[in-house]
Structures are given as C-alpha cells and as structure tokens.
C-alpha atoms as a PDB file:
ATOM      1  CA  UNK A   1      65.551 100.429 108.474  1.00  0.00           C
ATOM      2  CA  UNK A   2      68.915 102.784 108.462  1.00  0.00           C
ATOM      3  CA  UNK A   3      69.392 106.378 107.023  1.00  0.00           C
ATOM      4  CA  UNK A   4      71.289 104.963 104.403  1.00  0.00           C
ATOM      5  CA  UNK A   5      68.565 102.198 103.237  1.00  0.00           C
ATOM      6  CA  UNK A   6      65.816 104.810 103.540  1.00  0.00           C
ATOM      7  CA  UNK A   7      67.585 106.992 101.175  1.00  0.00           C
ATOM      8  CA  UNK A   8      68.144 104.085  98.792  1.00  0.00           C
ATOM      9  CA  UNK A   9      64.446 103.750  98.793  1.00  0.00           C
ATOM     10  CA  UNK A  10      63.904 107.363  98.616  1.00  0.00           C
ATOM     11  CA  UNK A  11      66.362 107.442  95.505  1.00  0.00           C
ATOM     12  CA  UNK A  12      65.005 104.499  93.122  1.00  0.00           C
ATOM     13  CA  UNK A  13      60.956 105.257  94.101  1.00  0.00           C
ATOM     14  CA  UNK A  14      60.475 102.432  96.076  1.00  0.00           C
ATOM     15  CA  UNK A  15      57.119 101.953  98.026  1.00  0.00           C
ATOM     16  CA  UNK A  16      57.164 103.421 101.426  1.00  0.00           C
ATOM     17  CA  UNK A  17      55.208 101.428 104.218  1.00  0.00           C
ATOM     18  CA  UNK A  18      52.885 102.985 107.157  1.00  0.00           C
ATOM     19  CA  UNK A  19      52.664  99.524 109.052  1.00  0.00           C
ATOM     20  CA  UNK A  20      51.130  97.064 106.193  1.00  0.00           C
ATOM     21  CA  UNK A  21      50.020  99.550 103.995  1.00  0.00           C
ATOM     22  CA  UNK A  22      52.317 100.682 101.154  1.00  0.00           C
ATOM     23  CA  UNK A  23      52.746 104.061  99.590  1.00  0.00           C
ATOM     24  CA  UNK A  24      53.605 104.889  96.292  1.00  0.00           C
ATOM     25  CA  UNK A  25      55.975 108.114  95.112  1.00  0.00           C
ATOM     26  CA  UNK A  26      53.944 110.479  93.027  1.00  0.00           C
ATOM     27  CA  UNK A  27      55.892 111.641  90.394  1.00  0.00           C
ATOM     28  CA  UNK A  28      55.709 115.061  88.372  1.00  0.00           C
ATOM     29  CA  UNK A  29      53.978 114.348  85.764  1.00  0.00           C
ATOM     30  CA  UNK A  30      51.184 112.854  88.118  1.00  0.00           C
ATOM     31  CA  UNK A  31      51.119 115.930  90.038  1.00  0.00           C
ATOM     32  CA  UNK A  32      50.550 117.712  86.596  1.00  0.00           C
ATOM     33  CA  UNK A  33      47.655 115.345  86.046  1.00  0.00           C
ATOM     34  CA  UNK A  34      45.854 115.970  88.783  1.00  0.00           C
ATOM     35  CA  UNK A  35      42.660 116.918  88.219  1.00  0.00           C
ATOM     36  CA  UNK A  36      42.730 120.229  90.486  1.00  0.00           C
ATOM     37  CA  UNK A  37      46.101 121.209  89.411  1.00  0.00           C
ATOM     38  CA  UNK A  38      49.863 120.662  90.285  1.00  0.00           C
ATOM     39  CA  UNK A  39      49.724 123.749  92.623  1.00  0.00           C
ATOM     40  CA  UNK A  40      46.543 121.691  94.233  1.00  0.00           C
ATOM     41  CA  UNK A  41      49.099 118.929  94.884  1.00  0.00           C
ATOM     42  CA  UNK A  42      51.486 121.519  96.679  1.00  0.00           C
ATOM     43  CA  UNK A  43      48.891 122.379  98.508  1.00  0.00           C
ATOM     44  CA  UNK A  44      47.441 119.387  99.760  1.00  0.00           C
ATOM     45  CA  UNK A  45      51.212 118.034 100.758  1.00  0.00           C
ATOM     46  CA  UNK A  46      52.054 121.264 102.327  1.00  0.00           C
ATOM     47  CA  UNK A  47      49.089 120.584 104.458  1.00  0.00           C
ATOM     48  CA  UNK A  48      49.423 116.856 105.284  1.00  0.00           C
ATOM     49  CA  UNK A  49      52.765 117.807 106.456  1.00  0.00           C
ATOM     50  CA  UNK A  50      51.461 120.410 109.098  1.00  0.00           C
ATOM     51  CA  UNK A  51      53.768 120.509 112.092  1.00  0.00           C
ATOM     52  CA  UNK A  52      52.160 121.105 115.333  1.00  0.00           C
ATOM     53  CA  UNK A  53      54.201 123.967 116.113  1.00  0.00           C
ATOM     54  CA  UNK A  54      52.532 125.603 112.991  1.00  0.00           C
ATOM     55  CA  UNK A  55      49.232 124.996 114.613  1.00  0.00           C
ATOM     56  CA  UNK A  56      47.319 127.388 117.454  1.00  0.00           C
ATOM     57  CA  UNK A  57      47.192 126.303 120.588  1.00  0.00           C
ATOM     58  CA  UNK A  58      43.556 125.695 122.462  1.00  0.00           C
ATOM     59  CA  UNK A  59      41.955 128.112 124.511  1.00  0.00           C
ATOM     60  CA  UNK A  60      41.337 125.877 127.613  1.00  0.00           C
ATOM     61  CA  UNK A  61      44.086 123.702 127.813  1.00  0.00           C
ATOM     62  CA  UNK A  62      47.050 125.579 126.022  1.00  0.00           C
ATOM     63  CA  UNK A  63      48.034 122.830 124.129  1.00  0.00           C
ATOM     64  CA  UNK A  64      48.759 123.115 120.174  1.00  0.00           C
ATOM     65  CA  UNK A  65      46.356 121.536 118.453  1.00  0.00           C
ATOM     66  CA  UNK A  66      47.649 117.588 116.591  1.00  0.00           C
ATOM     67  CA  UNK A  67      47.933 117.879 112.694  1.00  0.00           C
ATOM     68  CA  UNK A  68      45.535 114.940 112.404  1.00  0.00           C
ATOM     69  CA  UNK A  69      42.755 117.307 114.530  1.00  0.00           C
ATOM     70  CA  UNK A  70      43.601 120.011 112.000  1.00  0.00           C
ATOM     71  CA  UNK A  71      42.661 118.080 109.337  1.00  0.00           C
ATOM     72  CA  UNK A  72      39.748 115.987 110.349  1.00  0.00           C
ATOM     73  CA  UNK A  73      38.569 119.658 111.941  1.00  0.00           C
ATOM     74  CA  UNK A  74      38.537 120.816 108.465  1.00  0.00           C
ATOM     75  CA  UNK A  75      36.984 117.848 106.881  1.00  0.00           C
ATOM     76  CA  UNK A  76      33.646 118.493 109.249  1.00  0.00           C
ATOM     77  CA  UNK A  77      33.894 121.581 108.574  1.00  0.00           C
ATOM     78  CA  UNK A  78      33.464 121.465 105.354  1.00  0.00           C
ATOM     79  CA  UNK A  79      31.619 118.707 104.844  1.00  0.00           C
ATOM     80  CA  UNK A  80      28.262 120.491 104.865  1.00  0.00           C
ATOM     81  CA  UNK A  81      29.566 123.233 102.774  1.00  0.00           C
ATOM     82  CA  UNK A  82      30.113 120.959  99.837  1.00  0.00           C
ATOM     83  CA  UNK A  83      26.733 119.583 100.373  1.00  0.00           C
ATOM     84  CA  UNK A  84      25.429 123.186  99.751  1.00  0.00           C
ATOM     85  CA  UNK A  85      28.069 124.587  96.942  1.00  0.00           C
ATOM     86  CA  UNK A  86      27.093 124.469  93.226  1.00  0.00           C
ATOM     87  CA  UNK A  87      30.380 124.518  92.022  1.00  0.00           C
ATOM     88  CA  UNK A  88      33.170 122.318  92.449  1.00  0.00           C
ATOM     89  CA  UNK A  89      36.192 123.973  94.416  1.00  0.00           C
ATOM     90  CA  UNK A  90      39.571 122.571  94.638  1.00  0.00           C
ATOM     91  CA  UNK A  91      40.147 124.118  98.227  1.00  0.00           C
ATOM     92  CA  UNK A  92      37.349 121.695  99.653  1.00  0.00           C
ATOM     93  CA  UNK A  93      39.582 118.957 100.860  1.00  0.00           C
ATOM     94  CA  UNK A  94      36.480 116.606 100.366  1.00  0.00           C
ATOM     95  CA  UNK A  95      36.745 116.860  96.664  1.00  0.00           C
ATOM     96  CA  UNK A  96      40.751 116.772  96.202  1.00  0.00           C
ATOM     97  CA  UNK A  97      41.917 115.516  99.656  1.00  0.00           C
ATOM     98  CA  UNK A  98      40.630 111.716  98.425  1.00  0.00           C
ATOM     99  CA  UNK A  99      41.535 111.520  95.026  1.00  0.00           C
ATOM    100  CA  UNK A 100      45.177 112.972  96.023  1.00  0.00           C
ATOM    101  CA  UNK A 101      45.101 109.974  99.092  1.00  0.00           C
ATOM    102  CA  UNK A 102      43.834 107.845  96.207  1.00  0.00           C
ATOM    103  CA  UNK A 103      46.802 108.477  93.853  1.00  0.00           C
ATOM    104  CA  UNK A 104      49.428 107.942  96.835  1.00  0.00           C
ATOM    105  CA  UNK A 105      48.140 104.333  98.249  1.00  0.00           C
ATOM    106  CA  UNK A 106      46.884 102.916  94.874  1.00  0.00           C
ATOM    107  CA  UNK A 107      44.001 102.371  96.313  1.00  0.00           C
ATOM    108  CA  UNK A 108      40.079 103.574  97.125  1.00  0.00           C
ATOM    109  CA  UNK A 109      39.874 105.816  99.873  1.00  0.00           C
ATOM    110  CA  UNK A 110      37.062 106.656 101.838  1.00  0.00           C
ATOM    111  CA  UNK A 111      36.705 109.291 104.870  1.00  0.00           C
ATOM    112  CA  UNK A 112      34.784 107.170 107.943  1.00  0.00           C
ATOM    113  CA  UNK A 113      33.121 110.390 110.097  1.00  0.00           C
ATOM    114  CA  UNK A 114      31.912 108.165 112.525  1.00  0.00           C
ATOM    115  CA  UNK A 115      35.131 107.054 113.110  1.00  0.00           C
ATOM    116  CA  UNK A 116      37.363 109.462 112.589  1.00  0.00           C
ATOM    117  CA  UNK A 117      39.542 107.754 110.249  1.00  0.00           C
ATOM    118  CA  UNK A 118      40.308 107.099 106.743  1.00  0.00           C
ATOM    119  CA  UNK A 119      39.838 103.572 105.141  1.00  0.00           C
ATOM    120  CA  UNK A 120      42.352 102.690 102.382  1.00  0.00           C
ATOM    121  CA  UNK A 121      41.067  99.523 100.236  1.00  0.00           C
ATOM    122  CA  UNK A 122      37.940  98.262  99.170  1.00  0.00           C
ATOM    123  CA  UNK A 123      36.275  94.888 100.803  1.00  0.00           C
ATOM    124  CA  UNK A 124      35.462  93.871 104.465  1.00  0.00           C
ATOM    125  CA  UNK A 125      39.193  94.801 106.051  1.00  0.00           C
ATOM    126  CA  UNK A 126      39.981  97.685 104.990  1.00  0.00           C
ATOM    127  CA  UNK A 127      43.477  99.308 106.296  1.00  0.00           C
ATOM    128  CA  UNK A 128      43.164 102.343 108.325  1.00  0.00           C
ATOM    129  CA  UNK A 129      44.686 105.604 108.600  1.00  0.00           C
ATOM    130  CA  UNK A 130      44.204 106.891 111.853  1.00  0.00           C
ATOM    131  CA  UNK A 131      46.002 109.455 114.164  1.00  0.00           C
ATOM    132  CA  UNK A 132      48.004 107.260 115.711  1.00  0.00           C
ATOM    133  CA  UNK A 133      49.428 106.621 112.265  1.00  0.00           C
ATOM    134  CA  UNK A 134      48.989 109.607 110.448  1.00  0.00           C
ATOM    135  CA  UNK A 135      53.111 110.769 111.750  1.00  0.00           C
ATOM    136  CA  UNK A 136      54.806 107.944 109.933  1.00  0.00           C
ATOM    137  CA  UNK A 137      52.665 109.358 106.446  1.00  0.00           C
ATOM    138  CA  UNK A 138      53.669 112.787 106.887  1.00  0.00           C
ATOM    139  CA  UNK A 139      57.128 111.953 107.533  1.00  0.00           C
ATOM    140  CA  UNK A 140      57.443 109.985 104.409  1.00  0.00           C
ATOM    141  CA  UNK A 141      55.656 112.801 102.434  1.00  0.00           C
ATOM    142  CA  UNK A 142      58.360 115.224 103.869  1.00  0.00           C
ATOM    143  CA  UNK A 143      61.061 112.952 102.880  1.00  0.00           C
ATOM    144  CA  UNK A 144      59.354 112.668  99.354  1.00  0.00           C
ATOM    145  CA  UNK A 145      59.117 116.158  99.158  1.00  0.00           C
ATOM    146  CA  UNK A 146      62.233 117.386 100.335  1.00  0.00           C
ATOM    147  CA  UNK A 147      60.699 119.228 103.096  1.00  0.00           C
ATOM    148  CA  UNK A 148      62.407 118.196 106.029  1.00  0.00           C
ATOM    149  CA  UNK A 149      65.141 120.810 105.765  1.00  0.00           C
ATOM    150  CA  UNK A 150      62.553 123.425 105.850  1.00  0.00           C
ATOM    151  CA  UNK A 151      62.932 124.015 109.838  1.00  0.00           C
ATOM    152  CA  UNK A 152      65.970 123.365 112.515  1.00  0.00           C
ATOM    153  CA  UNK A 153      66.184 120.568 114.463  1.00  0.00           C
ATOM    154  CA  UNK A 154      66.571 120.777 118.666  1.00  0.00           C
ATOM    155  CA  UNK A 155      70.071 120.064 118.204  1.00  0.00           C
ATOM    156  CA  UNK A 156      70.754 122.941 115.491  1.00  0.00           C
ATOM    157  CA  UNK A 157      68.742 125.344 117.527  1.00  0.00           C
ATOM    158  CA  UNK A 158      70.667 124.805 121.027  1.00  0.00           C
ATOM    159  CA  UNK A 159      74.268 124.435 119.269  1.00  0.00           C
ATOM    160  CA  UNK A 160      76.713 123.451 121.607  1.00  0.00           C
ATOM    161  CA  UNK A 161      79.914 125.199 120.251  1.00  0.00           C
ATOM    162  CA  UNK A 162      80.612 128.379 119.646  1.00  0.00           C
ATOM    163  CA  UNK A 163      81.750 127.302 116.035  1.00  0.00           C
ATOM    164  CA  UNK A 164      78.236 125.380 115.481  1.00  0.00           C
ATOM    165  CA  UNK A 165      76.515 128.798 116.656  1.00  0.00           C
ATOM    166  CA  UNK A 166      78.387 130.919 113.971  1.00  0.00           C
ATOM    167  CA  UNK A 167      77.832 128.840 111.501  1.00  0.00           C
ATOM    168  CA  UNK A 168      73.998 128.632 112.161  1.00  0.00           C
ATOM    169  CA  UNK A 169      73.855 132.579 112.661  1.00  0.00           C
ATOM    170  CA  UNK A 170      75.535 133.070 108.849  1.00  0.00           C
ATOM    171  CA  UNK A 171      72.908 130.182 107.607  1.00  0.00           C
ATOM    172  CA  UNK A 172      70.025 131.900 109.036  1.00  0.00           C
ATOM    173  CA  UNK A 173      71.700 135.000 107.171  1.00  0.00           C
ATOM    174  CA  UNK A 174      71.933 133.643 104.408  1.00  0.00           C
ATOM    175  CA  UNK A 175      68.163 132.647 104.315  1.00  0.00           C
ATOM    176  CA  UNK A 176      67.131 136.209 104.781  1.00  0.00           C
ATOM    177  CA  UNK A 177      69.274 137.615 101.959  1.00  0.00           C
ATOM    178  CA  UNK A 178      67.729 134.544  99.549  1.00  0.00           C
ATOM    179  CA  UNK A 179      64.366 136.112 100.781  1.00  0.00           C
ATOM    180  CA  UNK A 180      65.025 139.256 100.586  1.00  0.00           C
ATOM    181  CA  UNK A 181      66.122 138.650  96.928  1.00  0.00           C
ATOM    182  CA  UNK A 182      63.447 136.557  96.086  1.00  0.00           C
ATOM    183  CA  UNK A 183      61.058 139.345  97.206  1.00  0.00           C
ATOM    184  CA  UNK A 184      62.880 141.834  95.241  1.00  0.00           C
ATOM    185  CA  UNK A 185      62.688 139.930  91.715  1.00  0.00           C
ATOM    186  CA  UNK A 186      59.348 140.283  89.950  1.00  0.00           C
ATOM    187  CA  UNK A 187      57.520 136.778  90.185  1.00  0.00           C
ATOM    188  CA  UNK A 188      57.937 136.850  85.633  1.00  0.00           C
ATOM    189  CA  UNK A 189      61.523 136.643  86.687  1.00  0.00           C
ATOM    190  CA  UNK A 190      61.326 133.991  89.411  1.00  0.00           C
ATOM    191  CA  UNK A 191      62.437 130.025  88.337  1.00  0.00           C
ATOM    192  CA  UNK A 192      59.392 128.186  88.628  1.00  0.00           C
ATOM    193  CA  UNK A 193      58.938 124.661  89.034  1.00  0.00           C
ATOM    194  CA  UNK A 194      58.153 123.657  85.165  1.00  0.00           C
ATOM    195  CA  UNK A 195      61.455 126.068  84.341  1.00  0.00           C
ATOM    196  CA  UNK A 196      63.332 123.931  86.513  1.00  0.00           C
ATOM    197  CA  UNK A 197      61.842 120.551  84.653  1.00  0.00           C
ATOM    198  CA  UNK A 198      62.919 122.154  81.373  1.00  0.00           C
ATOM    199  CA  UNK A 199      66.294 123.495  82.215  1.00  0.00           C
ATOM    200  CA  UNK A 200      67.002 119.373  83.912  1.00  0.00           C
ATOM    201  CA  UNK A 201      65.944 118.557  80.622  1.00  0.00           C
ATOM    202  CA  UNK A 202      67.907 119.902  78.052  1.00  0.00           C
ATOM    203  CA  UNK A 203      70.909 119.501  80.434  1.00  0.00           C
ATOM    204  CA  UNK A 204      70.474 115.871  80.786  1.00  0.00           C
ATOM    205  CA  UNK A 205      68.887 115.281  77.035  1.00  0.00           C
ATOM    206  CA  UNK A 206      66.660 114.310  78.042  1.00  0.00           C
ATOM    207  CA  UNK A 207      62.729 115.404  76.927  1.00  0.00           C
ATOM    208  CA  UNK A 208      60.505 117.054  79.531  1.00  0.00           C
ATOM    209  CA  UNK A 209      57.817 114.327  79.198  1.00  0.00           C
ATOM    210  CA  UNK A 210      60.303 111.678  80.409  1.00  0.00           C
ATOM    211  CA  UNK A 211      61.247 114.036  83.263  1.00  0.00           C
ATOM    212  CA  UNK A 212      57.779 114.180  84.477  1.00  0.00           C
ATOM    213  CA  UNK A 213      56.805 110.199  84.176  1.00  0.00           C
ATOM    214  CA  UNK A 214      60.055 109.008  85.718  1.00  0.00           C
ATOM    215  CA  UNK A 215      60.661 111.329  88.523  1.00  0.00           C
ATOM    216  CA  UNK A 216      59.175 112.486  91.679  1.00  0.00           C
ATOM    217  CA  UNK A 217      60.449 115.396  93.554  1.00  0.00           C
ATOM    218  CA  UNK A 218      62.873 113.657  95.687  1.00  0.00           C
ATOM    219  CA  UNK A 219      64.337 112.425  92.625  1.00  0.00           C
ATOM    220  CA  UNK A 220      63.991 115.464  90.629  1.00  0.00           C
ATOM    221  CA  UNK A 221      65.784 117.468  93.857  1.00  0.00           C
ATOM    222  CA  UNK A 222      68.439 115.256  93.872  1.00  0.00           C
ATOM    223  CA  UNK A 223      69.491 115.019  90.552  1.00  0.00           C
ATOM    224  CA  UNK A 224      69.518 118.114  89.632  1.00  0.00           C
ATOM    225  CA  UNK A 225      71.636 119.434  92.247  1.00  0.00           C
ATOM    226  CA  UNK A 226      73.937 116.799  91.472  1.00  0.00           C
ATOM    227  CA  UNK A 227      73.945 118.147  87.534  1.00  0.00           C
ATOM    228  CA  UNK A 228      74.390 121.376  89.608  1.00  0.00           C
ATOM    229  CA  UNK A 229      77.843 120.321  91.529  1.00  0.00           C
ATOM    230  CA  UNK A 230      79.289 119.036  88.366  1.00  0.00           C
ATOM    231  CA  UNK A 231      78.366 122.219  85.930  1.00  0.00           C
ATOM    232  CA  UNK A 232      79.590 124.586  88.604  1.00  0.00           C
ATOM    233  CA  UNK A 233      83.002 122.377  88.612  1.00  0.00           C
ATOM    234  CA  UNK A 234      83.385 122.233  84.548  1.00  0.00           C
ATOM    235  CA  UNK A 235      83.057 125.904  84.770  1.00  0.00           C
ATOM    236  CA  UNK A 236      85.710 126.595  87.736  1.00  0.00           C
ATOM    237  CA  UNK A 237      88.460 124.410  85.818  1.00  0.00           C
ATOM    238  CA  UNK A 238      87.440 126.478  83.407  1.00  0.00           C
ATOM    239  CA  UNK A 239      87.693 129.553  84.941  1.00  0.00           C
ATOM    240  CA  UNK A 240      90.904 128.162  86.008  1.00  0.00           C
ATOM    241  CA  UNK A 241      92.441 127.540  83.277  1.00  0.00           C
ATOM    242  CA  UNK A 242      91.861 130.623  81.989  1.00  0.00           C
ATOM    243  CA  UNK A 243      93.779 132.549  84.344  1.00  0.00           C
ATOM    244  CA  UNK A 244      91.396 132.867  87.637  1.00  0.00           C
ATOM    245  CA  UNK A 245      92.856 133.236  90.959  1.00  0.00           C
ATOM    246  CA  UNK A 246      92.826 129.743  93.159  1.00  0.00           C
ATOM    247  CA  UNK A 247      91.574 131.432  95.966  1.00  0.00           C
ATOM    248  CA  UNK A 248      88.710 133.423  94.171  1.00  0.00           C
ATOM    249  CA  UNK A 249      87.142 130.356  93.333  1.00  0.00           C
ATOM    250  CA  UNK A 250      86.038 127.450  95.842  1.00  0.00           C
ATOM    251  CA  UNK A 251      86.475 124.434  93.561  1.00  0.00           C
ATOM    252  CA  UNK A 252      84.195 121.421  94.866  1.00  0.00           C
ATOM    253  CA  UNK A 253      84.947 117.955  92.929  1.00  0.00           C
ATOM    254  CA  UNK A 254      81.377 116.678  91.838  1.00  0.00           C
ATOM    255  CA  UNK A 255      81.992 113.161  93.574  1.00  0.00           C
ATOM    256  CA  UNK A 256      80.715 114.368  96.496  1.00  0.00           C
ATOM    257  CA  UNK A 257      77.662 114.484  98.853  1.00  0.00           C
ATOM    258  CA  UNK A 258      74.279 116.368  97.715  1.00  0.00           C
ATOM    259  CA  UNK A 259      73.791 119.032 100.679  1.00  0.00           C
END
C-alpha cells in the first residue's frame, strides 16, 4: 500500500489491517464513552505507542527495553494488584487496557499470560497479537492519532544542507517558544480538546454531537486545519483589501496541502 492510499484510508475511516486482523478508527465521541474517561483513552494510546527510545535501557545488557516488554511487564505487574484492590482504578491496564483493545478490533479480547500474547476473537482460532506484531498496531494508532510528527526522523536529525539545518534549528525554536507560552497561560485559559470540538462545530454548522460520532482524531486534525488555512485566507484578503501592506501579510491560498 502507498503513502497516498494509506492516507485515503486514514481520511474516510477505513479499517486498518495488522496481517488478517482488522482495526477499526475510534472516533470522539467513543473516546468520550469510554467507561474510564476520554483522558483514559489518551492515556492508554499514548502508551501503546511507546517508542523504545522512551524506554530505560537494562542493567545487564544495555539494551532499551521493546514497547511490547513494557507493556506485558506492566500487565504482570499488576495483575496481582487488581486481585487485591477493592476499588476499581482506571490506571490498572487490566481493567481499561481490554475494553479499550475491545473497542479498536470489534472484537473480545483476552490477555493469554502463559503465552504472552493477546487473543482477539472468540472460538477455537483466535487471532493473535503478539510482539512480533504489536509495531504494525502502534504505527497505525500513531497515524490515527496524529502522533507521528511528535519526534524527528534520522533524516531530519542529520540534515544534509546547511539550508535543511537552519530550517530545523528555527523549528526546534519555534517549539520552545509554543512551550514556553503554553507554560505561561493558566491551564483555564488553555484550548482544550472539547473547545476545539465546539469551535469545529459552529464553524462548520455543524452540532457537536455529529462531530463526535463521525470523526476520529485523524479526521478531526485534518479538517480543522483545513477550516484553519481557509479562515486565515478570508481574513488576509480581507486585511488586504482594507489597506494592509502585501508584504506584512503571508497570504497562503487554501487549495493547498495540510502541514
């Protein structure tokens, strides 16, 4: 499969595959469903989608540890911990890990610890999820998720012109100012995610409930930057027809390509 029929996928909510065994998107209103929360959800992706250069290394043989050990570490170790709690927790992955699983593949989902893996599907043959597999699911939760921009590829990191270089210094600047600003601003005066959903909304006219049943995040990402491109042209012909200098204002046509 190319780029460009991935992203067609990615775009109308196709299934995703993992070898045989399909995956569903999970839109925003499913995430606000959940029983543990939509910030549960966030969570639970954010950990699926471990990288391994996130993860500590091992004492004895210096090497990072996988993102499947990390997980399958954690389910042991909690295991007996849920066995002894009185409460239900949302941070045991043993009581929102499956259900979350469950809501991606459509399917029952079972952790085997005998043998290390997950079985999706009920009856004698059930698919597995595995380590060996577990990559292809975390890259299409990234993709999903719009997390795959979060970190520089090897190729952005060793730039190999001097232009590429500046332009990756005043990116990473950028980042730190949008940090730094974020940090400054009191969390009552920060966007968050349900803003966002209601701002798309009223913009498109559309009503927040059809928002959340119709789009996942991928979806949600990309169309409202693209609302974005197009209200920040209206308002630069605007600005330009009122008077403002050409060169004061970097005028982008809205038929364009989402960066």
């Amino acid at each position: 499969m190319t780029k460009n029929d991935f992203e067609h996928k990615l775009l109308m909510g196709s299934e995703l595959y993992i070898g045989s065994i399909p995956t569903y998107r999970i839109t925003l209103g499913d995430m606000a469903a959940f029983p543990y929360g939509y910030s549960c959800c966030q969570q639970l992706i954010g950990l699926l989608c471990l990288r391994e250069t996130n993860l500590p290394s091992l004492p004895q043989s210096g090497r990072n540890i996988s993102p499947w050990e990390f997980l399958t570490a954690r389910l042991y170790a909690e295991a007996d911990a849920i066995t002894a709690s009185s409460e239900e927790n949302p941070l045991f992955l043993t009581q929102s890990l499956l259900p979350f699983l469950e809501m991606l593949f459509h399917q029952k989902v079972v952790f085997h610890y005998e043998k290390d893996c997950f079985h999706i599907g009920a009856g004698k043959n059930p698919s597995v999820l595995n380590g060996q597999n577990f990559p292809i699911l975390q890259q299409i939760l990234r993709e999903r998720n719009c997390l795959t921009d979060s970190e520089l590829s090897e190729e952005e990191e060793n730039p190999n012109s001097e232009m590429a270089k500046m332009l990756l210094a005043k990116r990473r600047r950028l980042r730190e100012k949008v940090k730094r600003l974020k940090g400054n601003a009191g969390e009552e005066n920060e966007l968050t995610m349900q803003d966002l959903i209601s701002i798309f909304a009223e913009a498109a006219h559309m009503t927040p409930e059809y928002v959340y049943k119709n789009y996942d995040v991928y979806q949600f990402n990309n169309q409202f930057n693209r609302l974005k491109i197009m209200e920040d042209y209206q308002v630069n012909i605007k600005a330009l027809l009122a008077g403002a200098k050409s060169e004061d204002i970097e005028l982008k046509h809205w038929l364009t390509k989402i960066n």
